[in-house]
N, C-alpha and C. Protein backbone atom coordinates (compact mmCIF):
# COMPACT_ATOMS: atom_id res chain seq x y z
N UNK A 1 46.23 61.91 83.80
CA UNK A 1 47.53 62.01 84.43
C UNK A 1 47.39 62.72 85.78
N UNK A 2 48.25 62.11 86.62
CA UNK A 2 48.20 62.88 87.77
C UNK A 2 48.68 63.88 87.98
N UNK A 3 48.20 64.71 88.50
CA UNK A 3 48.92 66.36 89.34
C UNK A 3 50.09 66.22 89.96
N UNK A 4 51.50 66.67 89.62
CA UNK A 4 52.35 67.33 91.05
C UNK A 4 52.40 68.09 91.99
N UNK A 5 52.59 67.30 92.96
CA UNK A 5 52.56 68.92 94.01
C UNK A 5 54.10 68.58 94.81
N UNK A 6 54.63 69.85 95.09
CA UNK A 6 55.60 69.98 95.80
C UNK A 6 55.31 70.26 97.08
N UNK A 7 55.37 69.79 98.05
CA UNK A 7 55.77 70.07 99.57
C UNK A 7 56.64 70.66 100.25
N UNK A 8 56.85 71.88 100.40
CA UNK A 8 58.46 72.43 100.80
C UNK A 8 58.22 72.83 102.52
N UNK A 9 58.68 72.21 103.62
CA UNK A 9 58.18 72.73 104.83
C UNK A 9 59.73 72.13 105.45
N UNK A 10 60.38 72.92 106.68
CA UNK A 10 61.06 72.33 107.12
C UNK A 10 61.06 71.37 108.67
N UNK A 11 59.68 71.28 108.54
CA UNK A 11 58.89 70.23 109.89
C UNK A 11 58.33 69.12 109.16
N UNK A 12 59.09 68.14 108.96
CA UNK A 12 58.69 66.90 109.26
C UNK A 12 57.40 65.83 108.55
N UNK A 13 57.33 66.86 110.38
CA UNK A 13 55.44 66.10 110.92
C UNK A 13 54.37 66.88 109.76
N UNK A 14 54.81 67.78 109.48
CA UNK A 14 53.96 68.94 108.65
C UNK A 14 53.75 68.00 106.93
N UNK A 15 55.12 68.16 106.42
CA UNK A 15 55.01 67.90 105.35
C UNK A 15 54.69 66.21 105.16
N UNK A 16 54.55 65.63 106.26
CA UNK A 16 53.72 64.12 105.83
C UNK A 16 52.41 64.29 106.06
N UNK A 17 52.15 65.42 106.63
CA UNK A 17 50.79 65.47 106.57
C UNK A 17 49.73 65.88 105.65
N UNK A 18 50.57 66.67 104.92
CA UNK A 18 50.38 67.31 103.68
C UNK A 18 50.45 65.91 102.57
N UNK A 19 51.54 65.31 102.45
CA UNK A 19 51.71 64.50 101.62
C UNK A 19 50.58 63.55 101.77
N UNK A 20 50.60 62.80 103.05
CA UNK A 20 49.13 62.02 102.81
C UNK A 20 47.73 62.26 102.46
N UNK A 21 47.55 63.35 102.85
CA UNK A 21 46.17 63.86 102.30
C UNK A 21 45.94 64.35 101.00
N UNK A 22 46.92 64.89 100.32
CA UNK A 22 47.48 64.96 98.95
C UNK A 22 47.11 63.91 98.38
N UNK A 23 48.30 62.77 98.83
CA UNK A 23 47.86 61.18 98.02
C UNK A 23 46.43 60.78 98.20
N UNK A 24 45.87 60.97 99.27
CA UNK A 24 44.54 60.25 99.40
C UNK A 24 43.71 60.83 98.64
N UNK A 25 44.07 62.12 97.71
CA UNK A 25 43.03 62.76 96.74
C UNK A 25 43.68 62.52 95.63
N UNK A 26 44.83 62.06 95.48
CA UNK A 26 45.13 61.21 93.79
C UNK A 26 46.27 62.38 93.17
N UNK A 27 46.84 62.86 93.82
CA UNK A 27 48.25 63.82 93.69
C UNK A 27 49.67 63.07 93.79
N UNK A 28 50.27 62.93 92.94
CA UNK A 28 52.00 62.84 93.03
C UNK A 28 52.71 64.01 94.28
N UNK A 29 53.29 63.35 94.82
CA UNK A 29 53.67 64.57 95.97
C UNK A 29 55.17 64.11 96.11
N UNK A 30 55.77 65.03 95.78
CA UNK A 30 57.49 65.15 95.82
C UNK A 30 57.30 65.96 96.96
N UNK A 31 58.43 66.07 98.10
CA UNK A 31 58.85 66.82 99.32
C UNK A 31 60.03 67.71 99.23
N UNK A 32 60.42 68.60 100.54
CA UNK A 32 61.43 69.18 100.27
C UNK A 32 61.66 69.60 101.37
N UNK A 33 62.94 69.76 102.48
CA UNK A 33 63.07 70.35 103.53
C UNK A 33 63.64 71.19 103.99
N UNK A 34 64.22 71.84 102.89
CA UNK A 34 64.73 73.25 102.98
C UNK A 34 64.54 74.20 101.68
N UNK A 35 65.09 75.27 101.63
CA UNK A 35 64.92 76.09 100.41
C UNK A 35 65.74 75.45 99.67
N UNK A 36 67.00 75.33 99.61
CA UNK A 36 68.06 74.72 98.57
C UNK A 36 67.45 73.07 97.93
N UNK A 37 67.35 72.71 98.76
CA UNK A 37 66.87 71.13 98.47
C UNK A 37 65.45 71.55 97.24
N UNK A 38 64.56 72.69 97.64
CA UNK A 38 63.41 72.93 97.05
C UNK A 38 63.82 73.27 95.43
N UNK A 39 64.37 74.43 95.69
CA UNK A 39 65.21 75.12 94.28
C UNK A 39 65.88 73.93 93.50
N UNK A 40 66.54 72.96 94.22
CA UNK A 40 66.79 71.42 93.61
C UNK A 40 66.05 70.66 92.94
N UNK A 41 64.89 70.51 93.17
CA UNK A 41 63.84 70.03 93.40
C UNK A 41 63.06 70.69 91.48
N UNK A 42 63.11 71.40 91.92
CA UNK A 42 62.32 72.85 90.66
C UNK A 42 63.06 72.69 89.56
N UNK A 43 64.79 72.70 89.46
CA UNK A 43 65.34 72.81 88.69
C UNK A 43 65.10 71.14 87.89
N UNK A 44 64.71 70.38 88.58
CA UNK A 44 64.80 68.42 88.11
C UNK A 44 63.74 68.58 87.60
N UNK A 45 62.48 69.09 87.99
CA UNK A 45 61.40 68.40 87.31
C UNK A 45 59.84 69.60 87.95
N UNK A 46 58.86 69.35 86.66
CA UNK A 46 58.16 70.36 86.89
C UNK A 46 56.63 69.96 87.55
N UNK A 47 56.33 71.09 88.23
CA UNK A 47 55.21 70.67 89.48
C UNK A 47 54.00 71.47 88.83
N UNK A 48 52.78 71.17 89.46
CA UNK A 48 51.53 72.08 88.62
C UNK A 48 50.76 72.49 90.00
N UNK A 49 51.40 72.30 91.38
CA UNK A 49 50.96 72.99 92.19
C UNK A 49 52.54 73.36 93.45
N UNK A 50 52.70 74.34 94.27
CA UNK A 50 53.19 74.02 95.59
C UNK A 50 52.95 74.88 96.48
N UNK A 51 53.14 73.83 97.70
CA UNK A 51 52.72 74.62 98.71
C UNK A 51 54.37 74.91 99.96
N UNK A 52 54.31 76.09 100.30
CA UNK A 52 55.35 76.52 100.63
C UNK A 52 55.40 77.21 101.68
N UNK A 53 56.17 76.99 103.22
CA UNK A 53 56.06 77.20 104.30
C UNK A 53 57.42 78.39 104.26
N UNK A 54 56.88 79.72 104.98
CA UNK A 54 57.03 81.43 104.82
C UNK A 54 58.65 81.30 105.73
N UNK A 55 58.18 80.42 106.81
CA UNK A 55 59.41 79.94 107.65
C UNK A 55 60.27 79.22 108.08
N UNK A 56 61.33 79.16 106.92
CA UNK A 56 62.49 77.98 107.15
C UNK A 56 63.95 78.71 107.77
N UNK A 57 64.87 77.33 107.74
CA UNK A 57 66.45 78.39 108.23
C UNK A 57 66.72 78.20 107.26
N UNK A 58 67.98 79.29 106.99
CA UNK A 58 68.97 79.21 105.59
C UNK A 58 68.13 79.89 105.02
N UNK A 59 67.04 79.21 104.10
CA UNK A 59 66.70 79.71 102.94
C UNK A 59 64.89 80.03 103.40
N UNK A 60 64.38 81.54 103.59
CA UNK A 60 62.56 81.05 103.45
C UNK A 60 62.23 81.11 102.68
N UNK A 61 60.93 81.08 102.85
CA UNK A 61 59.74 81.06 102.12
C UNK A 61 59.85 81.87 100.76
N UNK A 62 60.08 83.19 101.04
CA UNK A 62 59.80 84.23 100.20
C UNK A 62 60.71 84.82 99.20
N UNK A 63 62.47 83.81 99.65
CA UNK A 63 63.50 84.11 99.27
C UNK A 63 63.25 82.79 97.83
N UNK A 64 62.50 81.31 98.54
CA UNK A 64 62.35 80.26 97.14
C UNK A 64 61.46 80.69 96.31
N UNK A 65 60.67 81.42 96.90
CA UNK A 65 59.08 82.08 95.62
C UNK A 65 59.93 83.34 95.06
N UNK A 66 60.74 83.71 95.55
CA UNK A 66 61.77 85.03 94.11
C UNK A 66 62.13 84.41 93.48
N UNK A 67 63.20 83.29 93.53
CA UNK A 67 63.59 82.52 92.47
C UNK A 67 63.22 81.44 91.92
N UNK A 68 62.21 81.20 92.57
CA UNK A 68 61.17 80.05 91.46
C UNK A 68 60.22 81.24 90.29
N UNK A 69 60.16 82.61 91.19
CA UNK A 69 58.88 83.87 89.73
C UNK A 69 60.29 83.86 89.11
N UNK A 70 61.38 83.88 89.29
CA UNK A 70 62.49 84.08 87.95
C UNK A 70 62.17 82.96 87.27
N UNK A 71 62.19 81.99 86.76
CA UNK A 71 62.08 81.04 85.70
C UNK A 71 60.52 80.39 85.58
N UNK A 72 59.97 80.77 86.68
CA UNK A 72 58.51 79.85 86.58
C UNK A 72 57.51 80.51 87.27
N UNK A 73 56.91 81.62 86.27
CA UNK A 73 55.94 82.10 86.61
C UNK A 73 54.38 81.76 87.11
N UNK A 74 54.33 80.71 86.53
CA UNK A 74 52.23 80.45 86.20
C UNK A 74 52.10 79.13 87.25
N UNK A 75 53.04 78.71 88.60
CA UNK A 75 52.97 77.81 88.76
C UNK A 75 52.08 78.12 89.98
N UNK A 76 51.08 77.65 91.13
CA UNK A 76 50.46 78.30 91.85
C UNK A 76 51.16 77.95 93.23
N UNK A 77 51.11 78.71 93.77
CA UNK A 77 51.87 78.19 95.19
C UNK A 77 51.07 78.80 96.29
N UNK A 78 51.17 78.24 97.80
CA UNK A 78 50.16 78.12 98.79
C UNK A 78 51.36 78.26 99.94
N UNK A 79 51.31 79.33 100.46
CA UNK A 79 52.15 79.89 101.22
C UNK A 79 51.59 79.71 102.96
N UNK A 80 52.91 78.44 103.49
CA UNK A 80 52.26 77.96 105.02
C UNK A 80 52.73 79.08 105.94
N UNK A 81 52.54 79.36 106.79
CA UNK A 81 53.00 79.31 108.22
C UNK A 81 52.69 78.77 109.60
N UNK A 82 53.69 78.64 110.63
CA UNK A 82 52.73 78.22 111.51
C UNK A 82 52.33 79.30 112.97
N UNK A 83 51.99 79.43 113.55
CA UNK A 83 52.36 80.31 115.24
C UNK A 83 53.16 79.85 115.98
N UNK A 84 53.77 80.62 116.49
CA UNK A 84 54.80 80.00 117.73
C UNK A 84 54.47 80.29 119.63
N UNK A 85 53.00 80.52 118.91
CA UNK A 85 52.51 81.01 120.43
C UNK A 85 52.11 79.90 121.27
């Protein structure tokens, strides 16, 4: 069976980039482009990896990894950022 991975980034270009290289190694890849949409996302159906970008609007990074450790501890997550320099 294949792996899930969640994609949560609110760029785009980012999270297809992620997603294709994902697929090209044999991963299910669900997306997400904000925190709410993500937490949406979590509550539907369960993932065995995600990777999660520190800096979104509305909702970040660190505010969806509090309430994803409330109900779902053991799941591994990979925390993006990017520079703005």
């Amino acid at each position: 069976m294949r792996r899930k991975i969640l994609v949560i980034d609110d760029e785009e270009d980012i999270v297809e980039v992620f997603r294709d290289r994902l697929e090209t190694y044999g991963f299910r890849v669900s997306t997400a482009f904000s925190g709410p949409e993500a937490l949406n996302e979590l509550s539907r159906e369960k993932f065995d990896g995600i990777f999660l970008d520190l800096r979104m609007p509305d909702m970040g990074g660190l505010e969806v990894l509090q309430r994803l450790r409330e109900k779902e501890s053991a799941i591994p997550v990979v925390m993006l950022t990017t520079s703005n320099e």
